[in-house]
PDB file of N, CA and C in Angstrom:
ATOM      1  N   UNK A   1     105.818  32.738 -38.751  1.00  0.00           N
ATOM      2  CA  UNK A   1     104.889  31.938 -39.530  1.00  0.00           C
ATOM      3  C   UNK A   1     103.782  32.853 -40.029  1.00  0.00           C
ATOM      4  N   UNK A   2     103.520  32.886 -41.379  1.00  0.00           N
ATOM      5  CA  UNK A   2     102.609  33.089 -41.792  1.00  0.00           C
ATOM      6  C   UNK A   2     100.759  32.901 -41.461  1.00  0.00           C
ATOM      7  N   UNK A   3     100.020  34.043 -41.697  1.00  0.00           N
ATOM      8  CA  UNK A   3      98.488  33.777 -41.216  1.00  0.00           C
ATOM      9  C   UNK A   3      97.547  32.547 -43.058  1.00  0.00           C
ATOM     10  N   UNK A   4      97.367  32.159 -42.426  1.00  0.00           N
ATOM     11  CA  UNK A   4      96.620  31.314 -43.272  1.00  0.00           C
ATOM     12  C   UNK A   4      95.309  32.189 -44.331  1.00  0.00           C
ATOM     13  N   UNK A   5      94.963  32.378 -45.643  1.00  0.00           N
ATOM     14  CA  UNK A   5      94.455  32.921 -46.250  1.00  0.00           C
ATOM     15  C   UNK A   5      93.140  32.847 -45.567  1.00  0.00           C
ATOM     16  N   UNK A   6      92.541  32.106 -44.596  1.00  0.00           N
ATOM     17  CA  UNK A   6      90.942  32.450 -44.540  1.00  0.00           C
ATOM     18  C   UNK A   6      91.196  32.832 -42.832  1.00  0.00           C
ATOM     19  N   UNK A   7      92.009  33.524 -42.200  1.00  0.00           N
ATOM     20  CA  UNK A   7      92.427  34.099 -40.815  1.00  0.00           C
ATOM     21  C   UNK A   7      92.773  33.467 -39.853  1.00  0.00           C
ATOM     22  N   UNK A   8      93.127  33.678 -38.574  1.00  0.00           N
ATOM     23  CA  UNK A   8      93.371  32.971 -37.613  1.00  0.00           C
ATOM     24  C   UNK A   8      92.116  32.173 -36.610  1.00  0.00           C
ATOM     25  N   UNK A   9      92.531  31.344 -36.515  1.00  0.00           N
ATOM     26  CA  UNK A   9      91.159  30.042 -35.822  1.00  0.00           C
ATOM     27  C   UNK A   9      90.764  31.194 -34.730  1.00  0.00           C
ATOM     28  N   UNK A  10      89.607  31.387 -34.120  1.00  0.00           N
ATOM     29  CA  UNK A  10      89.227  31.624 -33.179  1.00  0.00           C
ATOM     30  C   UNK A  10      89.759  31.075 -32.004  1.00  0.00           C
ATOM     31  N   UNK A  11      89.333  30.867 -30.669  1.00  0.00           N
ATOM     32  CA  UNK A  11      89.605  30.277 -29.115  1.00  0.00           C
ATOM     33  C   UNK A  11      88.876  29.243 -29.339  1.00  0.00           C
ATOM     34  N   UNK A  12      88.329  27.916 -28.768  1.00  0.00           N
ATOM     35  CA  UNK A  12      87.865  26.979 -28.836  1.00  0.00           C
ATOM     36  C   UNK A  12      86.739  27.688 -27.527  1.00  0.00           C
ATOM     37  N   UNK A  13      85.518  27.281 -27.153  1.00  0.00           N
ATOM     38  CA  UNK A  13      84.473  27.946 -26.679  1.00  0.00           C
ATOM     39  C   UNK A  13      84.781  27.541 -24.974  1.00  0.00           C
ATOM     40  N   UNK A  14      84.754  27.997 -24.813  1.00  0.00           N
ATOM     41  CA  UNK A  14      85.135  27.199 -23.067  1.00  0.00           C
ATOM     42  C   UNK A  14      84.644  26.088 -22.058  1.00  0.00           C
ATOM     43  N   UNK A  15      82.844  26.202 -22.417  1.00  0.00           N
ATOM     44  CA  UNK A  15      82.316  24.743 -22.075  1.00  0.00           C
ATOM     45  C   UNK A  15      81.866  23.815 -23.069  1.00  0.00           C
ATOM     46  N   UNK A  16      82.180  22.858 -23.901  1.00  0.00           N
ATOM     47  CA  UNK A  16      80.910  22.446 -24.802  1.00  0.00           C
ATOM     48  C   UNK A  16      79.949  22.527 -24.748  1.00  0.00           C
ATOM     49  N   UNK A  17      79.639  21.454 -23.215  1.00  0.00           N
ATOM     50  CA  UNK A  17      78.909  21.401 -23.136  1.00  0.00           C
ATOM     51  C   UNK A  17      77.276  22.334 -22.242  1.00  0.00           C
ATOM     52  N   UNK A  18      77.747  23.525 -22.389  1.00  0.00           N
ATOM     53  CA  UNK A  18      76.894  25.095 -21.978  1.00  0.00           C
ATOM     54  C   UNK A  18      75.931  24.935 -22.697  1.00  0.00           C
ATOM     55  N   UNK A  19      75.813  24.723 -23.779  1.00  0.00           N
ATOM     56  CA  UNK A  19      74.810  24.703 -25.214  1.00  0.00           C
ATOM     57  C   UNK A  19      74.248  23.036 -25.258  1.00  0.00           C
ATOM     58  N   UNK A  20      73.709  22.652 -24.570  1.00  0.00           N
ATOM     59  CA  UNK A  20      73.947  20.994 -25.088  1.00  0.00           C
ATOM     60  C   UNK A  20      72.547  20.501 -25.834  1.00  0.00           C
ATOM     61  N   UNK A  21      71.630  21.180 -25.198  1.00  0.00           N
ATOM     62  CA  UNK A  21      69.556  20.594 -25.813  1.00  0.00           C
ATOM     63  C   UNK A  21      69.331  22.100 -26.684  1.00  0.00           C
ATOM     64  N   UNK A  22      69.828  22.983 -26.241  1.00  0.00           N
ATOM     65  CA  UNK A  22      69.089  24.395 -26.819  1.00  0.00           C
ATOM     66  C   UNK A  22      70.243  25.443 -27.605  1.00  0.00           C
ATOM     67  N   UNK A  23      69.761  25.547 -28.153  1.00  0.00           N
ATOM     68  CA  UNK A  23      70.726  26.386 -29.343  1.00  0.00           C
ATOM     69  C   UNK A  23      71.924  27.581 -28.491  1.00  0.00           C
ATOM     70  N   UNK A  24      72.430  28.229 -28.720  1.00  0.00           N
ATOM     71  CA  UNK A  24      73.130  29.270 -27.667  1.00  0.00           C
ATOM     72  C   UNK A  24      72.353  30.595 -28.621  1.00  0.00           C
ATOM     73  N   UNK A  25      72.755  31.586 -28.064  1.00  0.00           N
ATOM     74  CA  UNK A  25      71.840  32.504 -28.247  1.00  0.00           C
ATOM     75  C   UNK A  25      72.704  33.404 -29.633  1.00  0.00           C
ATOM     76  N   UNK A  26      73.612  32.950 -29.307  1.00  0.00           N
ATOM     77  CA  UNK A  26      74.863  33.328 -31.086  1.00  0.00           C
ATOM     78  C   UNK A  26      75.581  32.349 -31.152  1.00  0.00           C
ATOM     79  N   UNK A  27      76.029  32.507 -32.454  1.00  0.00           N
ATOM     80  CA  UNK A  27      76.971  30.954 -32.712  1.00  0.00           C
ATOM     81  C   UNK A  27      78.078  31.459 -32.328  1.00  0.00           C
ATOM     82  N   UNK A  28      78.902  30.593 -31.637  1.00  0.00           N
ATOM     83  CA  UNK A  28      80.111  30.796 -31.449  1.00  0.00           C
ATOM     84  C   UNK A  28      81.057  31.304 -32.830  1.00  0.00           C
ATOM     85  N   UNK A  29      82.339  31.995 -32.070  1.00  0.00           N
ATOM     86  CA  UNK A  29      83.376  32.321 -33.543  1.00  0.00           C
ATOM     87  C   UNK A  29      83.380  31.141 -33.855  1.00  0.00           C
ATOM     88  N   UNK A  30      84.478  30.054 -32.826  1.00  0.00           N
ATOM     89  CA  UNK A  30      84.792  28.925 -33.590  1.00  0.00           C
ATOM     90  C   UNK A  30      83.602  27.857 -34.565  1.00  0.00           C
ATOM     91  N   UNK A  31      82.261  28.006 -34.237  1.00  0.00           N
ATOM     92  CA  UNK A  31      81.382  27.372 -34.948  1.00  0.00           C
ATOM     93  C   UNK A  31      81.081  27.970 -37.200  1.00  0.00           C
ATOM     94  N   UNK A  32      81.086  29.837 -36.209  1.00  0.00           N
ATOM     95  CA  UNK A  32      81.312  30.713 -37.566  1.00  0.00           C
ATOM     96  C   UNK A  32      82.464  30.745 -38.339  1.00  0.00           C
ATOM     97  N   UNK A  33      83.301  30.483 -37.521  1.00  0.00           N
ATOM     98  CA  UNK A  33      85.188  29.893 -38.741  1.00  0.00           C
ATOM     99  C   UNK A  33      84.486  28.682 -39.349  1.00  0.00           C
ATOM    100  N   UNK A  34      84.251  27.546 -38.933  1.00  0.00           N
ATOM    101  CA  UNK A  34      84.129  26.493 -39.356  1.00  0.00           C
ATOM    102  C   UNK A  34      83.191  26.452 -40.720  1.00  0.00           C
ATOM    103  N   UNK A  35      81.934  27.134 -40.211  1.00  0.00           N
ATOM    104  CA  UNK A  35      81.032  27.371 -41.459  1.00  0.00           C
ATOM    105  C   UNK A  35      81.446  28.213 -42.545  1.00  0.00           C
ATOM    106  N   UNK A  36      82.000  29.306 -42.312  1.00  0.00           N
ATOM    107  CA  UNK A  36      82.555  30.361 -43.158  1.00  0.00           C
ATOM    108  C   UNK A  36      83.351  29.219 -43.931  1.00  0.00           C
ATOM    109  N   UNK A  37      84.421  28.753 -43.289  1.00  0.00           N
ATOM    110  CA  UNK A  37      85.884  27.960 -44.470  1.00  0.00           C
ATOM    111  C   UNK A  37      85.155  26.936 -45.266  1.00  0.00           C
ATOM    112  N   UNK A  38      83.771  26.212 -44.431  1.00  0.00           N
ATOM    113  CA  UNK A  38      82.827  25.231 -45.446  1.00  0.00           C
ATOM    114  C   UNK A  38      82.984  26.143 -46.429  1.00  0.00           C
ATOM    115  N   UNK A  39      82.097  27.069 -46.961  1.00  0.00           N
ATOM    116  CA  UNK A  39      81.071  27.859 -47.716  1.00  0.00           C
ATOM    117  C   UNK A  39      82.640  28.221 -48.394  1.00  0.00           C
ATOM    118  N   UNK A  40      83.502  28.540 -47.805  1.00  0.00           N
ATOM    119  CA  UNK A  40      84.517  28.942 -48.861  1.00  0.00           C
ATOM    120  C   UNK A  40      85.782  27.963 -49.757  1.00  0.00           C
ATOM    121  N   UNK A  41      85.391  26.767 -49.213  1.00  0.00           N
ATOM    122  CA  UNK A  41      85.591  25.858 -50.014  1.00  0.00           C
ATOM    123  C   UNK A  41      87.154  25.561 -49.529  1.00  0.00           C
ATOM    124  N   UNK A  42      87.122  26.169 -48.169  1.00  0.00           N
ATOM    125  CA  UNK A  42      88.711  25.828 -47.580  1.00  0.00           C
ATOM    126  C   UNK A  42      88.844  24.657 -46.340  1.00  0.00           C
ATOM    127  N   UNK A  43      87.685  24.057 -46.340  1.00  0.00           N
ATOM    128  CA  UNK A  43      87.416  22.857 -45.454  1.00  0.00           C
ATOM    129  C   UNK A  43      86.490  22.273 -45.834  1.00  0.00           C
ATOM    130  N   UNK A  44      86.783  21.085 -45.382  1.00  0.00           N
ATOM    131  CA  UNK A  44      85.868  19.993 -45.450  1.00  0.00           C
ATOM    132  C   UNK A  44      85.497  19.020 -44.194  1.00  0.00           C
ATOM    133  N   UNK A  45      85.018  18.080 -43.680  1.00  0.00           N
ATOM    134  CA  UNK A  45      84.740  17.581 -42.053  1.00  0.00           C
ATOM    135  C   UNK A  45      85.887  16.116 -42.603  1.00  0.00           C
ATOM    136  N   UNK A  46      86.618  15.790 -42.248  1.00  0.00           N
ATOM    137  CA  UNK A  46      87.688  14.121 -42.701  1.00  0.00           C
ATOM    138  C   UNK A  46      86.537  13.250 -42.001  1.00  0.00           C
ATOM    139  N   UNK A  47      87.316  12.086 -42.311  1.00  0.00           N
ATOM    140  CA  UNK A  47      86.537  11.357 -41.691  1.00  0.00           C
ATOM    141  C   UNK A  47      86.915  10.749 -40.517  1.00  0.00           C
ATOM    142  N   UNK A  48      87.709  11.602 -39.647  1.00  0.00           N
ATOM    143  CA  UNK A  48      87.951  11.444 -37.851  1.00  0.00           C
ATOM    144  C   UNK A  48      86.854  12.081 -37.365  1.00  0.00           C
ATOM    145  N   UNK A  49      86.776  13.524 -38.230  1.00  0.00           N
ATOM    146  CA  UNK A  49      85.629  14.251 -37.592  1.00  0.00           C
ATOM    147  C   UNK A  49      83.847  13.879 -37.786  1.00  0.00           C
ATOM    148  N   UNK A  50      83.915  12.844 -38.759  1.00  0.00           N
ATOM    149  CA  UNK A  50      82.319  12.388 -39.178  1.00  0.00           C
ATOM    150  C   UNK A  50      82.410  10.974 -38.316  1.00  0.00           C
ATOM    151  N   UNK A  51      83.544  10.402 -37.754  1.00  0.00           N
ATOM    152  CA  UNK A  51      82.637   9.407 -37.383  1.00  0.00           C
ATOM    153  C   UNK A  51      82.248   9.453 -35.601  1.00  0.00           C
ATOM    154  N   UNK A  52      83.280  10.945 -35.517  1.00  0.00           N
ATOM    155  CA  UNK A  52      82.689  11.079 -34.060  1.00  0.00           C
ATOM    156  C   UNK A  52      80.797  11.300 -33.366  1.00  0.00           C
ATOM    157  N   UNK A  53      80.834  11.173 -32.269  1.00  0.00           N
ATOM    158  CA  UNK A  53      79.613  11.479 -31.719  1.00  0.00           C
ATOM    159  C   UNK A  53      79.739  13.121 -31.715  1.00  0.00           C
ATOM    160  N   UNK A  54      78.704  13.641 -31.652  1.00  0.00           N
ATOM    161  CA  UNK A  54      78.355  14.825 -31.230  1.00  0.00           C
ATOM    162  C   UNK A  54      79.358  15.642 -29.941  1.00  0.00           C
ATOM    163  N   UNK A  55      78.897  14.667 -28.838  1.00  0.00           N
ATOM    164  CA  UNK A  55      80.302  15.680 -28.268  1.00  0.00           C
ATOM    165  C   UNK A  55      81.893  15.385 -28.630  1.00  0.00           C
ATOM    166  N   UNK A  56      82.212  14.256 -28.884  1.00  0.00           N
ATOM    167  CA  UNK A  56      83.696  14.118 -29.291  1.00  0.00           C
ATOM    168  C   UNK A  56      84.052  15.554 -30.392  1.00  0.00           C
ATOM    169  N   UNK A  57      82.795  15.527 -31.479  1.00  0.00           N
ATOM    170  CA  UNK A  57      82.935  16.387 -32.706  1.00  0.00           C
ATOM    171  C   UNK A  57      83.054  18.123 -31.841  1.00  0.00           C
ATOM    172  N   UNK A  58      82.399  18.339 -30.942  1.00  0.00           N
ATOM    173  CA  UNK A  58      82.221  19.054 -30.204  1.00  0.00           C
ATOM    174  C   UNK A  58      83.882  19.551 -29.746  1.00  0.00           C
ATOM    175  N   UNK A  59      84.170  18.884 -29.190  1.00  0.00           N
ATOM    176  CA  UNK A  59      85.519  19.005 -28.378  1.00  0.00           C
ATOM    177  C   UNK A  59      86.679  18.991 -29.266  1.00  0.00           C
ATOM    178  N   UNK A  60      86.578  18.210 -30.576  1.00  0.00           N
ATOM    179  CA  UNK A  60      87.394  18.519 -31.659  1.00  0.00           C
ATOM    180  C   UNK A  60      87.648  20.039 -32.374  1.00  0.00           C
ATOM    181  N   UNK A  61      86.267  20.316 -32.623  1.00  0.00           N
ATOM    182  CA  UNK A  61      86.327  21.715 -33.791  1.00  0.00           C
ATOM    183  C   UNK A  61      86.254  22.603 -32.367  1.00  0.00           C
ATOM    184  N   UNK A  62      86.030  22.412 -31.376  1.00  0.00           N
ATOM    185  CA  UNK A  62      86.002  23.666 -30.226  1.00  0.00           C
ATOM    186  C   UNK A  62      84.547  24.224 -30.436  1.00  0.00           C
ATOM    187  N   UNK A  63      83.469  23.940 -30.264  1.00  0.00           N
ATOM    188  CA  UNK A  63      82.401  24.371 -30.191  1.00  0.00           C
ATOM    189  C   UNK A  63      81.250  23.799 -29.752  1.00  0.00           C
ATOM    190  N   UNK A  64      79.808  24.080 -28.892  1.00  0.00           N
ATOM    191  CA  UNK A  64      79.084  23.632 -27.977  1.00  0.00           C
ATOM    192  C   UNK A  64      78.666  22.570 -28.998  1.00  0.00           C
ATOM    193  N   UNK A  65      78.367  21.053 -28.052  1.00  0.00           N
ATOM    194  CA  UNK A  65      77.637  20.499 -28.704  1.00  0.00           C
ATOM    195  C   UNK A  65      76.456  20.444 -29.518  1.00  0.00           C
ATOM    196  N   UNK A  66      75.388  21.587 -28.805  1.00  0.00           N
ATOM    197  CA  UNK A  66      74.418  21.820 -30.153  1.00  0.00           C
ATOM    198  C   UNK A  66      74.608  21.977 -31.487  1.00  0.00           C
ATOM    199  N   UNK A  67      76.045  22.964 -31.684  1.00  0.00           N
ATOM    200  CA  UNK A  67      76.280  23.282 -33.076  1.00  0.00           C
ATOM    201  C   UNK A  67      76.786  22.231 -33.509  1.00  0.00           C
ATOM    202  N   UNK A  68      77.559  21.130 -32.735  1.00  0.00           N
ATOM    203  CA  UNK A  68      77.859  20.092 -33.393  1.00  0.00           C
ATOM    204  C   UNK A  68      76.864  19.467 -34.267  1.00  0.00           C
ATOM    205  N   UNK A  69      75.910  18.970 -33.192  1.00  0.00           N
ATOM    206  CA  UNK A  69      74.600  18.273 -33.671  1.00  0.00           C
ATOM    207  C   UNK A  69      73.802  18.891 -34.543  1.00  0.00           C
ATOM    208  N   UNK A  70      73.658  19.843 -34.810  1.00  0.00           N
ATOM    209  CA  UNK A  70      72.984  20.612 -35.554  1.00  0.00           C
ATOM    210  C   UNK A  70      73.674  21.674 -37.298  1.00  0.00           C
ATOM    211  N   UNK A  71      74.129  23.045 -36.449  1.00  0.00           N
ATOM    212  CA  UNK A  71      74.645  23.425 -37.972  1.00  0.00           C
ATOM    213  C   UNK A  71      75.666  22.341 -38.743  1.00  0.00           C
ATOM    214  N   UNK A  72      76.774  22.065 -37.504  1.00  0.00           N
ATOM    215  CA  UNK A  72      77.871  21.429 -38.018  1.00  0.00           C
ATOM    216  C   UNK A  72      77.491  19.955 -38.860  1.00  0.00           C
ATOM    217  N   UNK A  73      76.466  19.142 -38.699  1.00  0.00           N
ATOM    218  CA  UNK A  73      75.926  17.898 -38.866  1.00  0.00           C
ATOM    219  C   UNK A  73      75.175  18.020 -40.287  1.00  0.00           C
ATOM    220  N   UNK A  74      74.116  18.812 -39.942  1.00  0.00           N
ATOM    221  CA  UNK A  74      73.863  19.317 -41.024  1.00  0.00           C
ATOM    222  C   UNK A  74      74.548  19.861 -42.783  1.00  0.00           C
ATOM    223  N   UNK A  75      75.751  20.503 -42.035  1.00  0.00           N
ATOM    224  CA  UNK A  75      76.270  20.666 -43.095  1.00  0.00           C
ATOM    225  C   UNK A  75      77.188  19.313 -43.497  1.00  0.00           C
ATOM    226  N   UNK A  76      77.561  18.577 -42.924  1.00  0.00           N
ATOM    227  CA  UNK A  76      78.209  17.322 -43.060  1.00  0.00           C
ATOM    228  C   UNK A  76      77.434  16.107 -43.962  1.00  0.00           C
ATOM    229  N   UNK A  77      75.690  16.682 -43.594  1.00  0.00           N
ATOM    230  CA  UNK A  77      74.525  15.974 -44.343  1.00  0.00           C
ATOM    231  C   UNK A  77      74.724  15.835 -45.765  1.00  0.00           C
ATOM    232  N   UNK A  78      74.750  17.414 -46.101  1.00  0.00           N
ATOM    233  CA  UNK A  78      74.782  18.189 -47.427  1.00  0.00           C
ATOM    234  C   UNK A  78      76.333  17.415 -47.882  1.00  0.00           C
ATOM    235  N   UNK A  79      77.098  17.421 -47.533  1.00  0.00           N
ATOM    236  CA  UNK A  79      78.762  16.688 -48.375  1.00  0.00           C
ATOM    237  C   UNK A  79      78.888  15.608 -48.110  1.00  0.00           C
ATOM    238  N   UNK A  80      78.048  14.564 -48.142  1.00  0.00           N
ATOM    239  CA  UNK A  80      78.418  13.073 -47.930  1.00  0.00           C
ATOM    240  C   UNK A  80      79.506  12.934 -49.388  1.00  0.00           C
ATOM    241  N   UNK A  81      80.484  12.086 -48.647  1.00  0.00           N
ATOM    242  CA  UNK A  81      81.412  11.458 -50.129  1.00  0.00           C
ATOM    243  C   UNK A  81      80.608   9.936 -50.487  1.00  0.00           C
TER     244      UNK A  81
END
């Protein structure tokens, strides 16, 4: 099988919830795949992933709940359909 034009997914982060009130001190890969494929116009959030809570969204894309709540949300702000 072929690698997908924007690379292979990262690992999913190991605790979500490690990061949960305070930012982590780098964003995770899997948080930086996610934003990168936004910005490159090779993803978008469906709407399984917008109507979750914060940690469900968390445990979906593989990354601490802060980034859920925060970068990831944020950018979800910015693309309402």
């Amino acid at each position: 099988m072929s690698e997908p034009p924007w690379g292979p997914k990262p690992p999913p982060v190991d605790d979500v919830e490690e990061y949960w009130l305070e930012a982590p001190p780098k964003a995770s890969e899997r948080c930086a795949y996610w934003m990168r494929r936004y910005r490159e116009g090779s993803w978008r959030p469906n709407k399984w992933v917008r109507r979750e809570d914060y940690y469900s969204r968390a445990s979906i894309l593989g990354v601490y709940v802060w980034e859920a709540a925060h970068p990831i949300a944020e950018l979800m702000a910015t693309d309402e359909d």
